[in-house]
Protein backbone atom coordinates (compact mmCIF):
# COMPACT_ATOMS: atom_id res chain seq x y z
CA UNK A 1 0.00 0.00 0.00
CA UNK A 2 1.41 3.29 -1.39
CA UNK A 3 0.69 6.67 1.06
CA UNK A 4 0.22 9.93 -0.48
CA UNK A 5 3.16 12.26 -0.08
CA UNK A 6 0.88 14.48 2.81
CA UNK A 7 0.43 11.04 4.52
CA UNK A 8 4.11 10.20 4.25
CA UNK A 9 5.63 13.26 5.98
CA UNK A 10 3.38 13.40 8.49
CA UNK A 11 4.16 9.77 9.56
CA UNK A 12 8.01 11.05 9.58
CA UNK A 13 7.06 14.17 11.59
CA UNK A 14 5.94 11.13 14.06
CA UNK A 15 9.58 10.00 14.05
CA UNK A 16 11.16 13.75 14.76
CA UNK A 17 11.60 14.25 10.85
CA UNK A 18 11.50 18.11 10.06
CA UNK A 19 8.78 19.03 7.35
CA UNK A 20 7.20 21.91 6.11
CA UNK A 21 4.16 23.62 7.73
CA UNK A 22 0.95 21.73 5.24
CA UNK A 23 -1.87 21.54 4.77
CA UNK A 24 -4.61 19.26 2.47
CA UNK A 25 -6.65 20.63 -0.17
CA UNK A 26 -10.06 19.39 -1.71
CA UNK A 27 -11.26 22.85 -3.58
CA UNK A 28 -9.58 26.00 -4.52
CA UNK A 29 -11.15 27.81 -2.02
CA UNK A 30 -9.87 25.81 0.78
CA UNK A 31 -6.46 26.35 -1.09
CA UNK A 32 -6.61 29.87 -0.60
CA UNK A 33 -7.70 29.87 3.04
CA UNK A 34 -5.00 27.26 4.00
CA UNK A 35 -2.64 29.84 1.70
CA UNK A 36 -4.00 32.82 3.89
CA UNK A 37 -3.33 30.69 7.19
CA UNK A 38 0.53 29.65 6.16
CA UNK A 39 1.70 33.06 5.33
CA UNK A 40 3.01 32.84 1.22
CA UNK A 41 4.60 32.23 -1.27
CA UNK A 42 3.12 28.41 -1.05
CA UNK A 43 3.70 25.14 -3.09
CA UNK A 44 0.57 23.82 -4.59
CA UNK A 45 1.25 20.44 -5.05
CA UNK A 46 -1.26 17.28 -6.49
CA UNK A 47 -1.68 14.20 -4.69
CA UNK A 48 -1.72 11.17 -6.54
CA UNK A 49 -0.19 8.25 -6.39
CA UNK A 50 1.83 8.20 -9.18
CA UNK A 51 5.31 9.75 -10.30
CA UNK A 52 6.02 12.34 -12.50
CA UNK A 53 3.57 15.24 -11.13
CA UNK A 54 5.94 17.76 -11.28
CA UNK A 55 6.88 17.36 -14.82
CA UNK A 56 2.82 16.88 -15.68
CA UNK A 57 2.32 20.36 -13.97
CA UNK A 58 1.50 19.29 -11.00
CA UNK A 59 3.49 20.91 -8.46
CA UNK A 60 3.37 24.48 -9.02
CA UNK A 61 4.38 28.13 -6.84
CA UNK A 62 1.96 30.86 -5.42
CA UNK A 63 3.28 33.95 -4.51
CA UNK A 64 -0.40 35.07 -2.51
CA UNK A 65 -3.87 33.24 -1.50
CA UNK A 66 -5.11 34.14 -4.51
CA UNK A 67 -2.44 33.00 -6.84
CA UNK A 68 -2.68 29.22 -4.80
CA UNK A 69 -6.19 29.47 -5.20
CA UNK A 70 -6.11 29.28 -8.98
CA UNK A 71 -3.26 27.27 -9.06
CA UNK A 72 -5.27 24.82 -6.81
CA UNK A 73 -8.23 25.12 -9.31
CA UNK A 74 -5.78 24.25 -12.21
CA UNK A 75 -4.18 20.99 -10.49
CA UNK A 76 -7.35 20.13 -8.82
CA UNK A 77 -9.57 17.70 -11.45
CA UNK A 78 -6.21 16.78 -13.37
CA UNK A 79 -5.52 13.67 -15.00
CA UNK A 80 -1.69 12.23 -14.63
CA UNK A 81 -0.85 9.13 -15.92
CA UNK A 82 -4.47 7.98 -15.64
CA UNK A 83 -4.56 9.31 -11.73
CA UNK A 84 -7.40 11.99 -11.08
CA UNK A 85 -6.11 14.79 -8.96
CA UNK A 86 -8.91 14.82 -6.12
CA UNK A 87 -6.90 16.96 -3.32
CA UNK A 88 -4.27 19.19 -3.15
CA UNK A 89 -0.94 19.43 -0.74
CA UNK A 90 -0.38 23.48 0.46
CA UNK A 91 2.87 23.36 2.07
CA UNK A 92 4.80 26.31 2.43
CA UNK A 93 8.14 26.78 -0.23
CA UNK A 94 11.38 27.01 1.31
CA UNK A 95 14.48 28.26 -0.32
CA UNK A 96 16.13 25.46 -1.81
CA UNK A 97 20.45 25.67 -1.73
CA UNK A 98 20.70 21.83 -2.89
CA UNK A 99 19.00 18.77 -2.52
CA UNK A 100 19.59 15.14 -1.35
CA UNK A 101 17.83 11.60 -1.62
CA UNK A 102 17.74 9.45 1.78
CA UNK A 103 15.82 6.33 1.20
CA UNK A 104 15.23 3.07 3.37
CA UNK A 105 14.56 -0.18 0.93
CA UNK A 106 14.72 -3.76 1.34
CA UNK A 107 17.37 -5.71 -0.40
CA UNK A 108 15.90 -8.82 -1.43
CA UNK A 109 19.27 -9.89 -2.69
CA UNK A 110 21.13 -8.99 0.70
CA UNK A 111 18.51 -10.25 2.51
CA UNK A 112 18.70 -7.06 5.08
CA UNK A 113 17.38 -3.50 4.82
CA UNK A 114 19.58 -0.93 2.79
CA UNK A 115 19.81 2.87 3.66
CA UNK A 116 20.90 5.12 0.75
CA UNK A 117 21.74 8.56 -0.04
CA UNK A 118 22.86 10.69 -2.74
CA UNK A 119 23.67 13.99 -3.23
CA UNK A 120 21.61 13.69 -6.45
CA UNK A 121 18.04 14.56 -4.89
CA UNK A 122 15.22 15.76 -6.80
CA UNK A 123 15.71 13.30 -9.06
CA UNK A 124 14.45 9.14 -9.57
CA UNK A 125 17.18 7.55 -7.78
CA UNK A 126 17.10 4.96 -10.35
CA UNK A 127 18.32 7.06 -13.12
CA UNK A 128 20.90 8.44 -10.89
CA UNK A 129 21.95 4.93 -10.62
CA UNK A 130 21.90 4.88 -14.67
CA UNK A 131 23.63 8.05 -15.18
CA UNK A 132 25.73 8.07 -12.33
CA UNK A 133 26.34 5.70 -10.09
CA UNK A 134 29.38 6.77 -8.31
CA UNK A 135 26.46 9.52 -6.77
CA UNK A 136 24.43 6.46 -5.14
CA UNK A 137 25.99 5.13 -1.00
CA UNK A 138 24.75 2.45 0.05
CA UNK A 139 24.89 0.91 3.62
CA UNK A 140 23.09 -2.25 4.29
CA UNK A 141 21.62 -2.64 7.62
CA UNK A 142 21.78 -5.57 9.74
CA UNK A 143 18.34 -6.03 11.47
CA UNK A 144 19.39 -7.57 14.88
CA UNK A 145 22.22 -5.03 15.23
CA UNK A 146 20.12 -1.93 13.83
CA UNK A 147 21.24 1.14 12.14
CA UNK A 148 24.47 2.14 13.50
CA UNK A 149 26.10 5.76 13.80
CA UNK A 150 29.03 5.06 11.87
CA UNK A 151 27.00 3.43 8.84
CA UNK A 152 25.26 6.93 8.74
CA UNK A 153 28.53 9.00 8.85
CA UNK A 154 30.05 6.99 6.10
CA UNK A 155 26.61 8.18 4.28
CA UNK A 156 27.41 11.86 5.20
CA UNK A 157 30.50 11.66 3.81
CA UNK A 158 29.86 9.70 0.75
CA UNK A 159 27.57 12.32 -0.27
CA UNK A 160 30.38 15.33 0.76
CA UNK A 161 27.45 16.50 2.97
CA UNK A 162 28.96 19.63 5.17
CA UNK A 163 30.49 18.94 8.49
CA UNK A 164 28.22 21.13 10.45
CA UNK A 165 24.95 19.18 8.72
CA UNK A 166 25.90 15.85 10.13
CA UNK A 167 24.46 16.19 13.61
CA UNK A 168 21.05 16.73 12.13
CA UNK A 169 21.38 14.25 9.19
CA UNK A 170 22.50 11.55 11.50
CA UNK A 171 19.37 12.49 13.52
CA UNK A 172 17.03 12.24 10.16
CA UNK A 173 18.82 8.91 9.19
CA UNK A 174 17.97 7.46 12.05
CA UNK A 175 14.61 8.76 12.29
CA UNK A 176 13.98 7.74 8.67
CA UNK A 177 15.23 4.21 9.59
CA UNK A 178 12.81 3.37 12.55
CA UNK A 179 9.62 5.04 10.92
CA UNK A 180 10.26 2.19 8.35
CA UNK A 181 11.13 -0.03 10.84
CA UNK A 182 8.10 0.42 12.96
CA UNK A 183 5.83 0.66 10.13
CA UNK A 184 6.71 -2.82 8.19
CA UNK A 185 7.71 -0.62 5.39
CA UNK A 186 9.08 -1.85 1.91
CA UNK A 187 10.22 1.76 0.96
CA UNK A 188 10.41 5.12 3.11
CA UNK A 189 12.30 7.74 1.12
CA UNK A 190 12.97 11.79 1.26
CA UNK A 191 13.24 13.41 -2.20
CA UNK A 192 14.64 15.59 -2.01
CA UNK A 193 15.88 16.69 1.83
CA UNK A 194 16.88 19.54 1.17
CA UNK A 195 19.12 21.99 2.98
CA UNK A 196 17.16 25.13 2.85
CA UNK A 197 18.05 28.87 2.87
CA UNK A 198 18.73 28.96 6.60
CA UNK A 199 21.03 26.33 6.01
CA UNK A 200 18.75 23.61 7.72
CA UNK A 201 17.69 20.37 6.80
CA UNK A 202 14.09 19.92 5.88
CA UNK A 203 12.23 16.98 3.92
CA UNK A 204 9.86 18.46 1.18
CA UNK A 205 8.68 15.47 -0.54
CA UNK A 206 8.50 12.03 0.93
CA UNK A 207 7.23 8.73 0.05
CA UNK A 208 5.92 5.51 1.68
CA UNK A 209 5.44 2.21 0.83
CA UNK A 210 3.68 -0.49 3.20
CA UNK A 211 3.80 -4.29 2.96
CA UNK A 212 0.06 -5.18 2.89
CA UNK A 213 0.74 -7.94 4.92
CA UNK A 214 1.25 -6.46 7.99
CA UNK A 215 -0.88 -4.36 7.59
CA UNK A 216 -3.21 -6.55 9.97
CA UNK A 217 -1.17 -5.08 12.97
CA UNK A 218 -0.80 -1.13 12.12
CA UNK A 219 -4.90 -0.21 11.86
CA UNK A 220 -3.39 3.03 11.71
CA UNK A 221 -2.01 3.07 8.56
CA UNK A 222 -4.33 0.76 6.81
CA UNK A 223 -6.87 3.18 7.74
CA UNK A 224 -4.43 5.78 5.71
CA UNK A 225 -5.29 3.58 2.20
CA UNK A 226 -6.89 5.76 -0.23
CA UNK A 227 -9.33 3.58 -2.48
CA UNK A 228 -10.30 6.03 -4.62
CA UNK A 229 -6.84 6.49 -5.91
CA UNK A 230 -7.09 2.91 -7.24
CA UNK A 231 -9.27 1.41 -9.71
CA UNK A 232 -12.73 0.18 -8.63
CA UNK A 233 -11.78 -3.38 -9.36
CA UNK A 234 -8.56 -3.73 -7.24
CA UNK A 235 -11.02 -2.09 -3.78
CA UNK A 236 -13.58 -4.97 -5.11
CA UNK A 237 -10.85 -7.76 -5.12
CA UNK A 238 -9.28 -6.92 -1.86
CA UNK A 239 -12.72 -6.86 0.02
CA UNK A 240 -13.43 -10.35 -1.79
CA UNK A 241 -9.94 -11.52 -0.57
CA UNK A 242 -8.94 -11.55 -4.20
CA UNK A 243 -4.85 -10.08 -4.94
CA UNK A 244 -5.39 -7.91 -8.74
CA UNK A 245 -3.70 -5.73 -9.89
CA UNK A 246 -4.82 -3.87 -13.11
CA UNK A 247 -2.18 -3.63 -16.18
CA UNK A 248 -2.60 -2.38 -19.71
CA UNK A 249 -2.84 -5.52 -21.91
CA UNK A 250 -5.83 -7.70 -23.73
CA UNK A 251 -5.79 -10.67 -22.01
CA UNK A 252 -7.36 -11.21 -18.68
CA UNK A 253 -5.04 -13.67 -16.29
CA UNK A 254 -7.05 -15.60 -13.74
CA UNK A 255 -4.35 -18.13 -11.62
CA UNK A 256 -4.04 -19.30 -8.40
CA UNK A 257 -0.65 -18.30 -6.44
CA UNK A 258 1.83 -15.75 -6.95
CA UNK A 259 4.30 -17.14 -8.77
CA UNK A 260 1.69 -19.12 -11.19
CA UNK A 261 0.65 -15.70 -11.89
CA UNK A 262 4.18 -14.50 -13.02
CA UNK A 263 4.76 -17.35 -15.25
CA UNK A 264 1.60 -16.92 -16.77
CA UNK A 265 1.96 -13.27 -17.67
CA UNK A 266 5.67 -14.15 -18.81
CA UNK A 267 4.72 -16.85 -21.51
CA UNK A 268 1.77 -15.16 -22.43
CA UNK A 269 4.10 -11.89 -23.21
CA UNK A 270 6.61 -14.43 -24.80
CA UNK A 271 3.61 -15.64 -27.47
CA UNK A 272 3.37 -11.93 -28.30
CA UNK A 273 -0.15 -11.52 -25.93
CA UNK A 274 -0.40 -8.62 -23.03
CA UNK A 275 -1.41 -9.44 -19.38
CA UNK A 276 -4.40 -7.00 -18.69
CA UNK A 277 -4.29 -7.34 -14.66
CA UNK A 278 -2.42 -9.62 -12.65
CA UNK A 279 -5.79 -11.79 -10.80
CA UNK A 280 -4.48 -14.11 -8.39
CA UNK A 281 -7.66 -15.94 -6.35
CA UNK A 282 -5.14 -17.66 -4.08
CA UNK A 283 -4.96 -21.02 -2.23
CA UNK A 284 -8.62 -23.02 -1.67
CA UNK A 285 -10.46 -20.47 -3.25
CA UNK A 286 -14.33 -21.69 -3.62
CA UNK A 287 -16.83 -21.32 -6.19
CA UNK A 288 -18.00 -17.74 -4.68
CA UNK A 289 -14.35 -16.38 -5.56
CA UNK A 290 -14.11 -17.77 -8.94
CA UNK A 291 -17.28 -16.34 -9.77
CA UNK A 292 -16.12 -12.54 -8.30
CA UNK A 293 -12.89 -12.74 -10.25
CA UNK A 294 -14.26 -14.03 -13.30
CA UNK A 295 -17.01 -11.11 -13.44
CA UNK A 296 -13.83 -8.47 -12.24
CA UNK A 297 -11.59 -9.45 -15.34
CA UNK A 298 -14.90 -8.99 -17.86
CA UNK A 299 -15.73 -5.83 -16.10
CA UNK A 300 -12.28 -4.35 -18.01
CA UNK A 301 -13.18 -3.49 -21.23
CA UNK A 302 -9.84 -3.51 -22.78
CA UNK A 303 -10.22 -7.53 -21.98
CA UNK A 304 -10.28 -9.45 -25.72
CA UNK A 305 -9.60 -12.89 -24.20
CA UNK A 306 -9.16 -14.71 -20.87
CA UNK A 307 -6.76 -17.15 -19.83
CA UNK A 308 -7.45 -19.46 -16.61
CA UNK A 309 -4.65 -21.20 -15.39
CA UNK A 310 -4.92 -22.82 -12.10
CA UNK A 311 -3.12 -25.21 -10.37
CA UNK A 312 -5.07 -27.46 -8.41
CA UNK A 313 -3.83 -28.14 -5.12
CA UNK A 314 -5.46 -27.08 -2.12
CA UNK A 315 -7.76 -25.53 -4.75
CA UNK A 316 -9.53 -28.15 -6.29
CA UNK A 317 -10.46 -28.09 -10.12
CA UNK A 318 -13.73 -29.03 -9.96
CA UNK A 319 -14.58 -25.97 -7.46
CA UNK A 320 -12.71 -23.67 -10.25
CA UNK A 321 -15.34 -25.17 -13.06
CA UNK A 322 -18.26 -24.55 -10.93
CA UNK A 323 -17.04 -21.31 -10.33
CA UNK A 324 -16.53 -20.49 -14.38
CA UNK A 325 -19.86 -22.00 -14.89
CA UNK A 326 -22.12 -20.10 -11.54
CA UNK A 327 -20.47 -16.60 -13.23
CA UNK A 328 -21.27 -17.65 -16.49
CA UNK A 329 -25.00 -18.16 -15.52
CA UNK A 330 -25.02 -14.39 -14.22
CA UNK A 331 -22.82 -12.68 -16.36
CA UNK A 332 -23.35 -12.85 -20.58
CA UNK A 333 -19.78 -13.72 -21.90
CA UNK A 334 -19.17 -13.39 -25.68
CA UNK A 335 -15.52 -13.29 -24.96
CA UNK A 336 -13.21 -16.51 -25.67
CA UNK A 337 -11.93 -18.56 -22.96
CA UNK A 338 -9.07 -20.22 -22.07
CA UNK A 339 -8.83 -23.18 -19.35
CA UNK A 340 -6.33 -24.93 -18.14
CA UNK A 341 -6.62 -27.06 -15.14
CA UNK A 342 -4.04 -29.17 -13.64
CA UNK A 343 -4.01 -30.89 -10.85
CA UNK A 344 -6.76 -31.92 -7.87
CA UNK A 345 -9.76 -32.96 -9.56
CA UNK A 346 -8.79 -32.17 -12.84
CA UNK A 347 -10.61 -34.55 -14.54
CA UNK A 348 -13.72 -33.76 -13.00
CA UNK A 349 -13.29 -30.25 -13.35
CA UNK A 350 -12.56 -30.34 -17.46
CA UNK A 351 -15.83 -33.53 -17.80
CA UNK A 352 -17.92 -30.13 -16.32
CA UNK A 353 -16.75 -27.83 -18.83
CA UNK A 354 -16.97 -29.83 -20.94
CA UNK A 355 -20.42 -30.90 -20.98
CA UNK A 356 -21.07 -27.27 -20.43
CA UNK A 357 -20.39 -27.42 -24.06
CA UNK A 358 -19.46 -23.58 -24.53
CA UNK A 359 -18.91 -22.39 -27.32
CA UNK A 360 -16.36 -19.64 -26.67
CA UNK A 361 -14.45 -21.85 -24.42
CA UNK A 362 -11.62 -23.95 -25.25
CA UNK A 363 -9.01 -26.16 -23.02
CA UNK A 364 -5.12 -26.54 -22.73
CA UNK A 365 -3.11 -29.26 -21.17
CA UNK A 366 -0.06 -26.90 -20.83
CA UNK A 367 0.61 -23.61 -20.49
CA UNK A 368 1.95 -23.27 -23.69
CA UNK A 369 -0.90 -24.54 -24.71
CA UNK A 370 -3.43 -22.41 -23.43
CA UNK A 371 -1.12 -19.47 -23.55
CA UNK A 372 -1.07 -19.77 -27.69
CA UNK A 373 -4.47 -20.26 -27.97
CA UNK A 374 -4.96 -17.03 -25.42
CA UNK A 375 -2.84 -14.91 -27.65
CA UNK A 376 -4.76 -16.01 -30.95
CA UNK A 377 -8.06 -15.74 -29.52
CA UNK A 378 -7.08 -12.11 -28.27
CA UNK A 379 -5.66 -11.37 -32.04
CA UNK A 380 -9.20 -12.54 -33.33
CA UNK A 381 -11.12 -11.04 -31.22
């Protein structure tokens, strides 16, 4: 679960992390009075969940109330990169002197958090990393011993921060460290922290990323998930238990575990086909989930073809057929249909489809298979 920028630097505030004086937006006129309230010139700044703002026109300056009040009704209603801009960030603008990136990650590789800076801020860290990556520290954190003060000071000077700034950066590093920590975060990251015209360090722009699951044990936070930021379909799958995630392809991918899912999307981009969402209904799912999935992927219109691949182990086939065939009986499906079912009750799962005797439906023994005939049913469509 992504948090909005606002969301993100208040939850460092928490951990002693210095931000600007802010304030949340949902109309121009609330702009201007939280303008009027912060003394200008302002930042007006959209928040979406989504990169790239700034360069979309996005983040923009008011000298006065007035000034952030149009500016607010210019941002406010925008679409970038298919987000809706439904509230605005006032915070007020600081002089900027330079600016740094200080992000926590995990290090799947290492196996152990990683802390990085670079004196590079304002920019995506990754093409930093492209461009230059003599500009990216890294110090990997071990977990039982926790971040220590040297690790941060080798940051400080990797990045040729000033002497004088190191007391407060070590004191932001840290701080940065145990609100990810504490809040079973895959990503907390400042970009940029700048140091400001009074020669302070202050975080402007911030960004946090939660694991979901562990989510269970920080109400808090999952209370901070936006759902109308995401589509409609993923806020229907996750109250149905259901993992989707919505991509740009043709071909709708219902499987049943994470890494099924992967594979399928793989060899049905290696046959020259596009996943359209990512739909996985998990371990033992019943009839009732098949039947909510099913009806999820044909609510996408960009859908041409879907491709059921399921692996039947603790889910058994036979529950997966009854499933296709309940949502069939509610929903009208002109679209062709792939099925392949291996495993637990296979047979008895393909002798129902099969004297279902559908005629957009067709069955695979393999994944290549059905993958293939996926990809040429899409093309055909």
């Amino acid at each position: 679960m992504n948090l909005h920028e606002y969301q993100s630097k208040q939850r460092f505030a928490e951990f002693g992390i210095p931000i600007p004086q802010g304030k949340v937006a949902r109309s121009s006129q609330e702009a201007y009075e939280i303008a009027k309230e912060l003394g200008t010139p302002v930042v007006v700044k959209a928040q979406v969940l989504i990169g790239g703002r700034g360069k979309a026109g996005g983040v923009k300056l008011a000298q006065t109330p007035e000034e952030a009040q149009q500016r607010a009704d210019e941002i406010l209603g925008m679409d970038i990169k298919g987000h809706k801009v439904l509230k605005v960030l006032i915070d007020s603008a600081s002089e900027i002197q330079s600016e740094i990136y200080l992000g926590v990650t995990n290090d799947r590789a290492a196996r152990k958090p990683v802390l990085i800076a670079s004196s590079q801020g304002g920019m995506d860290i990754e093409e930093v990393n492209r461009t230059a990556p003599e500009k990216i520290i890294r110090e990997h954190v071990d977990p039982f011993l926790g971040l220590r003060d040297y690790q941060i000071r080798n940051l400080a000077y990797g990045i040729e921060l000033p002497r004088e700034l190191w007391k407060p950066f070590m004191k932001i590093a840290r701080s940065l460290y145990e609100a990810y920590a504490a809040s079973d975060a895959t990503l907390a990251e400042i970009n940029p922290l700048i140091i400001d015209g009074s020669g302070s360090l202050l975080a402007v722009d911030g960004k946090m990323s939660i694991d979901d699951n562990a989510l269970f044990r920080h109400h808090d936070l999952a209370e901070m998930r936006d759902t109308a930021a995401e589509p409609k379909a993923e806020t229907e799958a996750r109250a149905a238990g259901l993992t989707y995630i919505q991509l740009d392809g043709e071909i709708g991918c219902m499987v049943n575990g994470a890494g099924l899912a992967m594979a399928t999307m793989d060899i049905t981009q290696l046959y020259g086909g596009s996943p359209a969402n990512f739909l996985d209904i998990g371990g033992g799912a019943k009839a009732e989930e098949v039947t909510t999935a099913l009806g999820i992927i044909l609510a996408d219109p960009k859908v041409k073809a879907i491709l059921l691949n399921i692996f039947g182990g603790i889910t058994r086939c036979d529950e997966v057929a009854r499933g296709i065939l309940a949502a069939l009986a509610e929903i009208d499906v002109s679209l062709p249909m792939v099925v392949r079912l291996v495993g637990t009750n296979e047979a008895e799962g393909r002798r129902l489809l099969d004297e279902a005797n559908l005629p957009n439906m067709a069955t695979a023994t393999t994944l290549t298979e059905a993958a293939e005939k996926a990809v040429t049913a899409a093309r055909s469509a």
